[in-house]
Protein backbone atom coordinates (compact mmCIF):
# COMPACT_ATOMS: atom_id res chain seq x y z
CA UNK A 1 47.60 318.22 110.45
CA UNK A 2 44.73 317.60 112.72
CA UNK A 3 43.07 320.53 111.24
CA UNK A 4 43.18 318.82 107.64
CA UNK A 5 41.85 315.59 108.90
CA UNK A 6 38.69 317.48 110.78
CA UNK A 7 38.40 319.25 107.39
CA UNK A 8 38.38 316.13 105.50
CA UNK A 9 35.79 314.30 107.66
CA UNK A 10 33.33 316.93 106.67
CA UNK A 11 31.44 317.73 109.63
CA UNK A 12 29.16 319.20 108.08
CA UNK A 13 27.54 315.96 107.19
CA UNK A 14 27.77 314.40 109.96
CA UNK A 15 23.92 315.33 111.21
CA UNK A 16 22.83 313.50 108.16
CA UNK A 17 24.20 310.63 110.35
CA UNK A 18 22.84 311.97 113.95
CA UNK A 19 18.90 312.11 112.25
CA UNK A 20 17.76 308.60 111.53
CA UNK A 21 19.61 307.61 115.08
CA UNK A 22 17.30 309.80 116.68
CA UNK A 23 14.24 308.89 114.87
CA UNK A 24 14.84 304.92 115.09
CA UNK A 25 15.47 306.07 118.71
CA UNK A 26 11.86 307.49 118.53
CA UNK A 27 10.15 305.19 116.64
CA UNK A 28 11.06 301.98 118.45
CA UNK A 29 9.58 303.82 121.87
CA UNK A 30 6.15 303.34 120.56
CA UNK A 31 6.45 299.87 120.57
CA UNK A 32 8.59 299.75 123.61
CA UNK A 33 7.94 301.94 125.84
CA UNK A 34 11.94 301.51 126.88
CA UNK A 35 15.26 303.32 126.31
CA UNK A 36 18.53 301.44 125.77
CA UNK A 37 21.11 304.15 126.29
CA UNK A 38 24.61 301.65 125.06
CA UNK A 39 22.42 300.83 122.11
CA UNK A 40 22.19 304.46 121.09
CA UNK A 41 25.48 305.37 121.25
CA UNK A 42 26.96 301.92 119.29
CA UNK A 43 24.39 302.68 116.63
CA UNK A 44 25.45 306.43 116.61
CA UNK A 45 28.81 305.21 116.35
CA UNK A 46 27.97 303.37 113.37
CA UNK A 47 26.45 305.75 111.86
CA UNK A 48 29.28 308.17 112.21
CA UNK A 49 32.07 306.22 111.27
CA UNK A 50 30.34 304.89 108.35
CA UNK A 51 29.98 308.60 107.38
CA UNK A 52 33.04 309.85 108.17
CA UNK A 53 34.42 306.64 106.41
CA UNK A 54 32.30 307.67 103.14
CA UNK A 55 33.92 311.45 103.01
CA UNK A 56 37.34 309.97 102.85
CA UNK A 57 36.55 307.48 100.68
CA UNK A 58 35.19 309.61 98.70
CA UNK A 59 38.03 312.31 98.74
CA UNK A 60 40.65 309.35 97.97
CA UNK A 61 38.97 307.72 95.01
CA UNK A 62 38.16 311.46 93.80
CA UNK A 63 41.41 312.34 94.42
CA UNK A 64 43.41 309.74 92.44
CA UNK A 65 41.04 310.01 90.07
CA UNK A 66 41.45 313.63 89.08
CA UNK A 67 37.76 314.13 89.34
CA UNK A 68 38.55 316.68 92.26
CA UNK A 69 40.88 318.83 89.94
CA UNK A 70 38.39 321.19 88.36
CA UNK A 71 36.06 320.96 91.41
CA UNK A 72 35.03 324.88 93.07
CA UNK A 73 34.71 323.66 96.59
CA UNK A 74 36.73 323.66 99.53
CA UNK A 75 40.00 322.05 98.57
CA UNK A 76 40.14 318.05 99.71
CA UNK A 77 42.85 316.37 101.09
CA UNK A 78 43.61 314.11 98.18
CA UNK A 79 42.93 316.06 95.07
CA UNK A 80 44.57 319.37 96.74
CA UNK A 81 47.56 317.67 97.22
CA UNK A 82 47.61 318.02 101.69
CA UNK A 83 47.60 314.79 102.39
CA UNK A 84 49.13 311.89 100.46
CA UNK A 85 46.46 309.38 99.13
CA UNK A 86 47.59 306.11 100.82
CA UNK A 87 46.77 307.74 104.20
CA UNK A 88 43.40 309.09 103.34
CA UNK A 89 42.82 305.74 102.32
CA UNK A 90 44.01 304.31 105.44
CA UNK A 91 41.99 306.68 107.46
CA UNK A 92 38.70 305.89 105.18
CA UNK A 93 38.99 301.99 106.14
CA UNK A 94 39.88 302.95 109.75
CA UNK A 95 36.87 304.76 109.57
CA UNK A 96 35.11 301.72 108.66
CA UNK A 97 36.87 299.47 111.01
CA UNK A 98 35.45 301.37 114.05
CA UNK A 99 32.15 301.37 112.37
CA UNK A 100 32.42 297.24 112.53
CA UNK A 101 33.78 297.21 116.12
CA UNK A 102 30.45 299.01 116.80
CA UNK A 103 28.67 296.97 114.77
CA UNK A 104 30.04 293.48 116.19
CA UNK A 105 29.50 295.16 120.10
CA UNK A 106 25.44 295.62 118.68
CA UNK A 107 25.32 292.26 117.30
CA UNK A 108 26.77 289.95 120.25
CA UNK A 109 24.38 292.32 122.52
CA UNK A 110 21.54 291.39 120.70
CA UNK A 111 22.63 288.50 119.33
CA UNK A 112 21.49 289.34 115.59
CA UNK A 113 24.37 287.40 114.00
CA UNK A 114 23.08 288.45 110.63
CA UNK A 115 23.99 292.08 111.63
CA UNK A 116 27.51 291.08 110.39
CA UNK A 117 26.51 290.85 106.46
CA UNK A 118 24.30 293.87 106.31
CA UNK A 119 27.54 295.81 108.04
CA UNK A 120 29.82 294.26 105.45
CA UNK A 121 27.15 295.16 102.75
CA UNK A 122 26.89 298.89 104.45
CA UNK A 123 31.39 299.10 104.20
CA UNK A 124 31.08 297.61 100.40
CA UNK A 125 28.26 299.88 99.27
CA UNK A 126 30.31 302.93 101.01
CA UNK A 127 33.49 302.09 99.34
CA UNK A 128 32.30 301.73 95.65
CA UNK A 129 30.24 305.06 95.83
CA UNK A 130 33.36 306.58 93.91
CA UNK A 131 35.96 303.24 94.48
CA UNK A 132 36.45 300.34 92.34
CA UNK A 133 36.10 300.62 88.39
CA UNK A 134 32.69 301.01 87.98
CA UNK A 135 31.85 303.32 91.05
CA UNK A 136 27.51 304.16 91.37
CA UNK A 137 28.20 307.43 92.01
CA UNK A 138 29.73 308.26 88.69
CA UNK A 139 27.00 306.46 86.91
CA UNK A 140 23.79 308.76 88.51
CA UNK A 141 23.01 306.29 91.48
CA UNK A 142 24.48 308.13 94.25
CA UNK A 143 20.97 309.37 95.40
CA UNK A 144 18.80 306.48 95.16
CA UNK A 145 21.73 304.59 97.63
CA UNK A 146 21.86 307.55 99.63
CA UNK A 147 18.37 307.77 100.33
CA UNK A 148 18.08 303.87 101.52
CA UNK A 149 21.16 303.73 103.31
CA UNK A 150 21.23 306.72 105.65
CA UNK A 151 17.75 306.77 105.68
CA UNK A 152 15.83 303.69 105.73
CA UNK A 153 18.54 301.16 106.88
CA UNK A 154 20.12 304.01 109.49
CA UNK A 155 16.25 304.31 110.44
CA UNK A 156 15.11 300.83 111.09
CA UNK A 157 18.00 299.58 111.96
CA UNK A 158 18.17 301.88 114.78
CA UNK A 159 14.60 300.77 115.76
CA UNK A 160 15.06 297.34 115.39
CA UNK A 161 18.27 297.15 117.90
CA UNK A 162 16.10 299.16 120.05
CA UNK A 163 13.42 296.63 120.37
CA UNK A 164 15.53 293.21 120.19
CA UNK A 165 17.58 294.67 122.87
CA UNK A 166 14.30 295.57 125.38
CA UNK A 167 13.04 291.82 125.06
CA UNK A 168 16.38 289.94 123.73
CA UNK A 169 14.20 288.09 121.25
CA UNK A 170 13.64 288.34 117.58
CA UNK A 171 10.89 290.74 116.42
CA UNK A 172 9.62 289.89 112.78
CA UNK A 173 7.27 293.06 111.78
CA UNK A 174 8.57 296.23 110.65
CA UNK A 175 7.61 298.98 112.49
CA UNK A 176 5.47 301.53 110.19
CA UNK A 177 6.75 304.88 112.01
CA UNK A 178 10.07 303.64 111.38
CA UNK A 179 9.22 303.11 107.69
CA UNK A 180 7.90 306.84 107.72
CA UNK A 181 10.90 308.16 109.97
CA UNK A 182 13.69 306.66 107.49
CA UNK A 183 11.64 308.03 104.21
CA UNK A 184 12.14 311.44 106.20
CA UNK A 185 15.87 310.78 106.82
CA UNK A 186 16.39 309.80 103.85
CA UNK A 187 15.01 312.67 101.81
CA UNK A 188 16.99 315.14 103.90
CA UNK A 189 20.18 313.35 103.21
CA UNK A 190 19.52 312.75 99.83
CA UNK A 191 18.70 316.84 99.55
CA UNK A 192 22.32 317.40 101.02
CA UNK A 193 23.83 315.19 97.78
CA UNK A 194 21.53 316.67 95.74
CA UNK A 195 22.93 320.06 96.25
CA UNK A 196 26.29 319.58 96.60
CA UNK A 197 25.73 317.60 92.87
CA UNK A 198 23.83 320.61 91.98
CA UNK A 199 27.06 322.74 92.87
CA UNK A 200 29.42 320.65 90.90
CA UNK A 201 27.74 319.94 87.81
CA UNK A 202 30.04 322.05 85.61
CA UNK A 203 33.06 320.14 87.11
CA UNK A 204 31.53 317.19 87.54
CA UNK A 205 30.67 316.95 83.07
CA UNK A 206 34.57 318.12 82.46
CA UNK A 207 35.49 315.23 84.70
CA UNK A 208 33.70 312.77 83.15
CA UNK A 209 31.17 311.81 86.35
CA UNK A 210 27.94 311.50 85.24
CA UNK A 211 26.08 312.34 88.61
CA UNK A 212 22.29 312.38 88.61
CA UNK A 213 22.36 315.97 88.25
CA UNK A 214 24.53 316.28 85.09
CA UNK A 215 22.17 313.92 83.63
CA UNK A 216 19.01 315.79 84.66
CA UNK A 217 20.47 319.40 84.14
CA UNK A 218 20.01 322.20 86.82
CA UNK A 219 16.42 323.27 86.58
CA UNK A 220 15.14 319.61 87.28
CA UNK A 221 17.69 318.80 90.01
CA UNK A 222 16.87 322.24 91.96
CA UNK A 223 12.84 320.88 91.66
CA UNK A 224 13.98 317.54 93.42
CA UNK A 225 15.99 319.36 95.88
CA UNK A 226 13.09 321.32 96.70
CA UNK A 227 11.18 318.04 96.52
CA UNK A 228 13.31 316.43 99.17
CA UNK A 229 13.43 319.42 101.38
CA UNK A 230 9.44 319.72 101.80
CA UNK A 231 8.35 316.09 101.77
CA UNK A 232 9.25 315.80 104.75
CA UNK A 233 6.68 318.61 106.03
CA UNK A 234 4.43 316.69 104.58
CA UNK A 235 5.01 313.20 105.33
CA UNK A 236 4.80 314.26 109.07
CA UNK A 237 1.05 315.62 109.08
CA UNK A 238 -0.38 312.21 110.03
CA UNK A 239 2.15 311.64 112.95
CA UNK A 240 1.47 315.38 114.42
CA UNK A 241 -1.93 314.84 114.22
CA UNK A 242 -2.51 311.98 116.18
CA UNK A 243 0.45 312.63 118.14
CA UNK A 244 0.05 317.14 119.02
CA UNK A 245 3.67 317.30 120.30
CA UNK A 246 5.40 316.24 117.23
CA UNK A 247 3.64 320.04 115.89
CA UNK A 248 7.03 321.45 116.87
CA UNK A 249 8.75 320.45 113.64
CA UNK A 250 6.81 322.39 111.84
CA UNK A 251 8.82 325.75 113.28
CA UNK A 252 11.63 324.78 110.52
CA UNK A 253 9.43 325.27 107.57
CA UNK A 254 11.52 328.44 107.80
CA UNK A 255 14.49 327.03 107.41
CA UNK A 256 13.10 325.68 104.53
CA UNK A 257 12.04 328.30 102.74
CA UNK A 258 15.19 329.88 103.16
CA UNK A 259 16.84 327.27 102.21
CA UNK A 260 14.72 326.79 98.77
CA UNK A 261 15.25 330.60 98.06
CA UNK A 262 18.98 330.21 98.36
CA UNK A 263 19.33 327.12 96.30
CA UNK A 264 16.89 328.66 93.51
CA UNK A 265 18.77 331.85 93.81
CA UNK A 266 22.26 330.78 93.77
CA UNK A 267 24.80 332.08 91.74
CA UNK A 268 27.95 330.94 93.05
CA UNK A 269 29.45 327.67 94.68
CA UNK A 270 29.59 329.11 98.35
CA UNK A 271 25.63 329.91 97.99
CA UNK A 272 25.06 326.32 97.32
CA UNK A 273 27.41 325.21 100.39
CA UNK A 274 25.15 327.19 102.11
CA UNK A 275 22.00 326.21 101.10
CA UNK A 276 23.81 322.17 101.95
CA UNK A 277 24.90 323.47 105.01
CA UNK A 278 21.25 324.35 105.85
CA UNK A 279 19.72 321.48 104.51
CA UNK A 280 21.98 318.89 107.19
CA UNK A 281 21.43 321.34 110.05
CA UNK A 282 17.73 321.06 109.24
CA UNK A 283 18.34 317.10 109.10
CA UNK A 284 19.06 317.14 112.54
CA UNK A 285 16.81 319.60 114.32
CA UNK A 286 13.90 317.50 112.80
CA UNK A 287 14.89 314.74 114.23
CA UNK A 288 15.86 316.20 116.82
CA UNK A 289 12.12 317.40 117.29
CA UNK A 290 10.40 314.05 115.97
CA UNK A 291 12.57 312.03 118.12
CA UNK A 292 10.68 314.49 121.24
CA UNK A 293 7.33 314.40 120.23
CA UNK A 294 7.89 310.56 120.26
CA UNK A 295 8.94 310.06 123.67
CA UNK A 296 6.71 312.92 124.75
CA UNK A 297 3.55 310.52 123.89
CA UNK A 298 5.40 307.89 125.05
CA UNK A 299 6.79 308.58 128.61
C-alpha cells in the first residue's frame, strides 16, 4: 500500500517544488547577506505538501471524473481503481493540512499575519485545478496558474520570509532577482505541465478536458515547451554576467537539448514521460546551481 501512495504523490514533480525554494533562498542573500536555516525547511515544507497535495487532488477529481479512463500513463490511484476515492481525497487535504501547519509556524515566526489568506488562496487555487464544477484546468488555464504559483509566489515568497525573518520587520520592495528567479521557476514548471498535456492530448479531447494543449494542437504546444525550456538560458545572461559564478548553469543546456530532441521526436507516451522527467530534474539542478552562484557572491 505504501508503494501506491509514493506512486501517487508523483515524485517526480516534486523538484518543481525544491527550485523556487532554492532560488528565493538565493535571491533574498543579496539583500541579506544572512541564512535562516528553520525558514528554509518550513517553506520547503510548504512547497512540498502543497505539491504533493495537488497530485492527489488531481488523481481524485480525475478519477471520479472518468477523465483518467482513456489516459496512456502510469495508472493513478483513483481512476485505476487501487485506492478508493474518499481516501485519496483524504490524503490530498492532509496534504494540504501539513502545508498550513507550515505555513502558520512561518507566519507567527515572522509575524506576517496576512500569510494566512495567501495560504488559504494557495489550498483553494490547488483544489479547483481539476475540483469543483468548473475546474481551470479543464478550461486551458492550468499553465498560466502553474507558472505564477510555483514560480513567482514559491519564488518571492521564499525571499520575502527570508528577509522579514533576518530583521523581524516588514520589507515593502520586491526584490528584482527574485522577480527574475520565479519567471525561471516558473517556466520550468510550467514546461513539466506542458508536456505531460502534450502527452495526453488524445485522451484528454475523448474526455472532454479542454487543456491548453488540446486547444492549441501539438505542433504549437511542443514550440512553447521548447519556449519554456530555453528561456530560462536566456533570462540568466544578465545575472552570470555580473555575477561569473552563476556561469555554471549553463552546463545543462545539454540537458536541454536533449530534452527538446526527445519531446520533438516523440512517438509514444513513455518518450514524453521522459522528456517531463528531464524537464523537473533540470528544474532542480538549475536552481540548484543559481541558488550557488548566489551565495558564492554573497558569502
Amino acid at each position: 500500500m505504501l508503494k501506491l501512495w509514493i506512486k501517487g504523490a508523483r515524485l517526480r514533480t516534486l523538484p518543481l517544488a525544491v527550485a523556487p525554494i532554492l532560488i528565493g533562498c538565493g535571491t533574498s542573500s543579496r539583500i541579506t547577506n544572512h541564512f535562516d536555516l528553520g525558514l528554509a525547511v518550513l517553506a520547503l515544507l510548504v512547497a512540498l505538501f502543497l505539491q504533493i497535495g495537488v497530485n492527489y487532488a488531481n488523481d481524485y477529481s480525475d478519477g471520479i471524473r472518468g477523465t483518467d479512463k482513456n489516459r496512456v500513463g502510469p495508472a493513478r490511484l483513483t481512476g485505476g481503481g487501487l485506492v478508493a476515492p474518499g481516501k485519496v481525497k483524504l490524503a490530498a487535504f492532509i496534504s494540504f493540512g501539513l502545508a498550513g501547519v507550515a505555513g502558520l509556524a512561518i507566519t507567527v515566526i515572522t509575524a506576517q499575519w496576512w500569510f494566512i489568506a495567501v495560504g488559504l488562496v494557495c489550498v483553494v487555487t490547488a483544489w479547483f485545478y481539476t475540483g469543483g464544477k468548473k475546474p481551470y484546468g479543464y478550461a486551458g488555464f492550468g499553465e498560466v496558474v502553474v507558472f505564477v504559483f510555483f514560480g513567482l509566489l514559491a519564488t518571492i515568497g521564499t525571499d520575502y520570509i527570508q528577509i522579514v525573518g533576518s530583521n523581524h520587520t516588514q520589507f515593502s520592495d520586491v526584490n528584482p532577482f527574485a522577480v527574475l528567479g520565479g519567471v525561471i521557476a516558473g517556466c520550468f514548471a510550467t514546461a513539466v505541465l506542458l508536456i505531460n498535456n502534450i502527452r495526453d492530448i488524445e485522451t484528454d479531447k475523448l474526455s472532454g478536458k479542454k487543456t491548453l494543449s488540446t486547444r492549441i494542437g501539438r505542433k504549437a504546444s511542443l514550440v512553447l515547451f521548447a519556449l519554456f525550456v530555453w528561456t530560462p538560458f536566456v533570462l540568466v545572461i544578465p545575472l552570470w554576467l555580473i555575477m561569473p559564478a552563476i556561469f555554471i548553469v549553463n552546463i545543462l543546456v545539454i540537458m536541454a537539448v536533449i530534452i527538446s530532441i526527445v519531446a520533438v521526436t516523440a512517438k509514444t507516451p513513455k518518450e514524453l514521460i521522459l522528456a517531463l522527467q528531464l524537464t523537473s530534474y533540470t528544474s532542480l539542478l538549475f536552481a540548484l546551481g543559481l541558488c550557488w552562484g548566489l551565495f558564492t557572491i554573497t558569502f
